[in-house]
N, C-alpha and C. Protein backbone atom coordinates (compact mmCIF):
# COMPACT_ATOMS: atom_id res chain seq x y z
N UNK A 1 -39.48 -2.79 -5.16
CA UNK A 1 -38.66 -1.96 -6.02
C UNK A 1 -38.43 -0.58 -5.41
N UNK A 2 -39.48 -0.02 -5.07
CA UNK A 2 -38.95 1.30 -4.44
C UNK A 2 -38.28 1.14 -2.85
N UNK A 3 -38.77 0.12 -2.58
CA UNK A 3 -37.22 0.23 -1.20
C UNK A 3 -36.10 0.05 -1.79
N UNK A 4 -35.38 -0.78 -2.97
CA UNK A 4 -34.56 -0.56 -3.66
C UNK A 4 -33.75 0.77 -3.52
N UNK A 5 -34.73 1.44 -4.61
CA UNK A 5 -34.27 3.15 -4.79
C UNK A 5 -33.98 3.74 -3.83
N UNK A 6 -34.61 3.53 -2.16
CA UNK A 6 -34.40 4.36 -1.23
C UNK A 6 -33.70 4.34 -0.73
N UNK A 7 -32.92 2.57 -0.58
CA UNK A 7 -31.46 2.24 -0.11
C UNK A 7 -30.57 2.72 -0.65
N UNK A 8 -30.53 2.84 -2.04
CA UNK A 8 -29.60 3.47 -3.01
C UNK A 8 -29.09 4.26 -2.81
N UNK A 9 -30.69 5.38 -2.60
CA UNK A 9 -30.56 6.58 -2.66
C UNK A 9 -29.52 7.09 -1.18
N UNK A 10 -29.78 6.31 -0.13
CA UNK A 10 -29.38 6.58 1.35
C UNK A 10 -27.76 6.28 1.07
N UNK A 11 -27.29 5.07 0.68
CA UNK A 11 -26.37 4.69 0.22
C UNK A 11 -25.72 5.84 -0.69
N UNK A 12 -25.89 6.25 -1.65
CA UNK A 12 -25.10 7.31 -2.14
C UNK A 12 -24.79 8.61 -1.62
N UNK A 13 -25.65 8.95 -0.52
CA UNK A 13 -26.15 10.38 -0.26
C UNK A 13 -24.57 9.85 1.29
N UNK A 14 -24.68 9.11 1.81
CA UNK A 14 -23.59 8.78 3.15
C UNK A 14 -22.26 9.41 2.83
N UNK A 15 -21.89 9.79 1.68
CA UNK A 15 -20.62 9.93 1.83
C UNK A 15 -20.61 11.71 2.09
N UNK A 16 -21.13 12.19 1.44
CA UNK A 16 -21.61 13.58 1.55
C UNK A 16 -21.96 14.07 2.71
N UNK A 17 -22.38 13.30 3.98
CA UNK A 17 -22.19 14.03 5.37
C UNK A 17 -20.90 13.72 5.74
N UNK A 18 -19.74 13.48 5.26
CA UNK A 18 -18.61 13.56 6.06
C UNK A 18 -17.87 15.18 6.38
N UNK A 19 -17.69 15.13 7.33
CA UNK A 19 -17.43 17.09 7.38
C UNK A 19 -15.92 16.99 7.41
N UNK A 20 -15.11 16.36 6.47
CA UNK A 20 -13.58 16.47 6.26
C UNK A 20 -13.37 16.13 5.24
N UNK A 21 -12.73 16.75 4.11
CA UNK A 21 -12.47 16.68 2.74
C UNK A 21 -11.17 15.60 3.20
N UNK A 22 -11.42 14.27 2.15
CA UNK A 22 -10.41 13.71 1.71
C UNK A 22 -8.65 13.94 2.22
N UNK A 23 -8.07 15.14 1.44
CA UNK A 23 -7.11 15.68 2.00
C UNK A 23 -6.74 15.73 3.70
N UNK A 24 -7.69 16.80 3.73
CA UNK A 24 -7.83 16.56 5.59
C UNK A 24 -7.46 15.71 6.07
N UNK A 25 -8.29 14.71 5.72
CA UNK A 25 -8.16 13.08 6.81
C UNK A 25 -6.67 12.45 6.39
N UNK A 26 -6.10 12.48 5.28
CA UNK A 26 -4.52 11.96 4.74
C UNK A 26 -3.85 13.10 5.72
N UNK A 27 -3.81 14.72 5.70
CA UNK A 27 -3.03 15.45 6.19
C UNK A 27 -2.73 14.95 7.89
N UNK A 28 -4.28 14.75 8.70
CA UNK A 28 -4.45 14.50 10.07
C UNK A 28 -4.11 13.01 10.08
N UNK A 29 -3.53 12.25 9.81
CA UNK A 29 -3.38 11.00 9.42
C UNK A 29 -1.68 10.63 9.82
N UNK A 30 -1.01 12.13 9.72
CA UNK A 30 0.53 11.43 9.93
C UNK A 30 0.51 12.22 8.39
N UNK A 31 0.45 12.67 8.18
CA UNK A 31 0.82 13.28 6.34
C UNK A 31 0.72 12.19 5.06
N UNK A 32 0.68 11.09 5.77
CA UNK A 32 0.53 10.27 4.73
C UNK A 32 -0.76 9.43 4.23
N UNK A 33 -0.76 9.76 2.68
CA UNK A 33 -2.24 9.75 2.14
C UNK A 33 -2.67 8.58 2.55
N UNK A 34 -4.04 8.75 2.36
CA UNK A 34 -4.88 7.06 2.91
C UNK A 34 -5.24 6.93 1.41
N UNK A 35 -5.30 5.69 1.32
CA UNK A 35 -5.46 5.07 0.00
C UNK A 35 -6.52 3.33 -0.26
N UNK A 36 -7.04 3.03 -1.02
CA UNK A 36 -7.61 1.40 -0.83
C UNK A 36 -6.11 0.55 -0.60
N UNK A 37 -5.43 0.63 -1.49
CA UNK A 37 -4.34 0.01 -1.59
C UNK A 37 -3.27 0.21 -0.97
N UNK A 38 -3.34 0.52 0.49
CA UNK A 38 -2.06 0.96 1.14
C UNK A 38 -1.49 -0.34 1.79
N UNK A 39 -2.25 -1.36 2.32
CA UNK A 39 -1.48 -2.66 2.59
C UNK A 39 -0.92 -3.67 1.33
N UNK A 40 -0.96 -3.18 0.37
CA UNK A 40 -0.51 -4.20 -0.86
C UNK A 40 1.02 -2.76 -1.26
N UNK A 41 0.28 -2.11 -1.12
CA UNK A 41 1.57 -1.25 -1.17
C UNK A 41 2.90 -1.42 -0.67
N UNK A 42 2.72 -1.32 0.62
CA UNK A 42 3.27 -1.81 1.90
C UNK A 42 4.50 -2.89 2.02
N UNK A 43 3.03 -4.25 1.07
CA UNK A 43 3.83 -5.43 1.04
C UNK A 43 4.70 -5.45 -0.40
N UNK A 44 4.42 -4.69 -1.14
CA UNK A 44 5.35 -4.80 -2.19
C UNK A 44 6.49 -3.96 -1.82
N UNK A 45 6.68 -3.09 -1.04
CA UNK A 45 7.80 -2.44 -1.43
C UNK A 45 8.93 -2.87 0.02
N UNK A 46 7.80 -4.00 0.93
CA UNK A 46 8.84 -5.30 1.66
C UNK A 46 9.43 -5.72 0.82
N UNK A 47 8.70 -6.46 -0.96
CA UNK A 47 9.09 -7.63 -1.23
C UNK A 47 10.20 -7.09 -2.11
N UNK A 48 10.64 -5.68 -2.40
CA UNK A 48 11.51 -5.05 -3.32
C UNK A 48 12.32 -5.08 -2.19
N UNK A 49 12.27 -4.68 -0.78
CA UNK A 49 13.47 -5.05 -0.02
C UNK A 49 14.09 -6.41 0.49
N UNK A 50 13.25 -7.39 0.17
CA UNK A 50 13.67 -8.89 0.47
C UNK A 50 14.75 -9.26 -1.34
N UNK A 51 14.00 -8.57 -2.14
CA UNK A 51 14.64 -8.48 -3.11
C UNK A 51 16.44 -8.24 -3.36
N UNK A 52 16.21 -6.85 -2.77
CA UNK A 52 17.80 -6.24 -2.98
C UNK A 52 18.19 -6.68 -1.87
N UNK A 53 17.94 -7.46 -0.65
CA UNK A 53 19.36 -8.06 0.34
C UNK A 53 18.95 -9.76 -0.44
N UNK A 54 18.34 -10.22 -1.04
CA UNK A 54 19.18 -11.46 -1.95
C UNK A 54 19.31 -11.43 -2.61
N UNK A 55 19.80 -10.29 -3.32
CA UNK A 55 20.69 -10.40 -4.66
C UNK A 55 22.11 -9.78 -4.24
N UNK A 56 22.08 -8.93 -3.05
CA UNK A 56 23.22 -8.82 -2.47
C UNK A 56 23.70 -10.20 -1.65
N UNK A 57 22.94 -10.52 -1.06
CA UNK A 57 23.69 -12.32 -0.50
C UNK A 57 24.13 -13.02 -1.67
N UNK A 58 23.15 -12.77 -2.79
CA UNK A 58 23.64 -13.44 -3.81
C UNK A 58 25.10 -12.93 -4.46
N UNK A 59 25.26 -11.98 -4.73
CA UNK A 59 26.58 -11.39 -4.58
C UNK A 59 27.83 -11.91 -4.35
N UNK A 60 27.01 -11.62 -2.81
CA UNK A 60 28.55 -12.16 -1.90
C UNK A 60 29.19 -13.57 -1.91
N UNK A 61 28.03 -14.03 -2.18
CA UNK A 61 28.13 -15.72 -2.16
C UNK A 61 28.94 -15.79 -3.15
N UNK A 62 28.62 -14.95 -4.61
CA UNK A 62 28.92 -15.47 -5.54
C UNK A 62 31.06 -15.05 -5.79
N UNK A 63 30.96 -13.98 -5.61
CA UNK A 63 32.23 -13.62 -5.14
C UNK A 63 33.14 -13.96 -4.52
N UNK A 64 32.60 -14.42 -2.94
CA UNK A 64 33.17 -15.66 -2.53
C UNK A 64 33.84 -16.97 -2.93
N UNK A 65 33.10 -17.37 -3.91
CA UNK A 65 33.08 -18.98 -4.29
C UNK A 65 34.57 -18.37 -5.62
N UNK A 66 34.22 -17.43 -6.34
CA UNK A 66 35.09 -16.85 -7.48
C UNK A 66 36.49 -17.04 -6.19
N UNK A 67 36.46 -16.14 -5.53
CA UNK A 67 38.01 -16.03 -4.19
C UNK A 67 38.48 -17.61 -4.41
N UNK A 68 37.63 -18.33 -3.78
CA UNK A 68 37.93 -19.45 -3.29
C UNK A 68 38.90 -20.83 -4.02
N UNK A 69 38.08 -20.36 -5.73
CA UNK A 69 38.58 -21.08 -7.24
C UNK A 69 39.50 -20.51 -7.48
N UNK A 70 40.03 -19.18 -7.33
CA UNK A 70 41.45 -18.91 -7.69
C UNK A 70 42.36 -19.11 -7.20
């Protein structure tokens, strides 16, 4: 049990020797924040662009086919 506590304790205390505040490391980074979720990010705002070019194909297609019936 008390090696428990001591891991813990080591474990909590690790983040506290980092000598760069948060900010810092996003600023030195390219300006852009670091985050857990930056590859789901990423991929969603692919899947909002796979989005708007097929609903624009969809569009065209659909416009097309309208030309074609008249």
């Amino acid at each position: 049990m008390p090696v428990r506590v001591l891991v813990l304790a080591v474990i909590l205390m690790l983040p506290g020797c980092s000598d760069k505040n948060p900010e810092d490391r996003a600023a030195s980074a390219g300006g852009e924040p670091q985050h857990v979720w930056k590859e789901q990010v990423k991929a969603l705002d692919k899947a909002r662009n796979l989005e708007e070019d097929m609903n624009a194909a969809f569009r065209r297609r659909t416009e097309e086919i309208d030309a074609q019936s008249r």
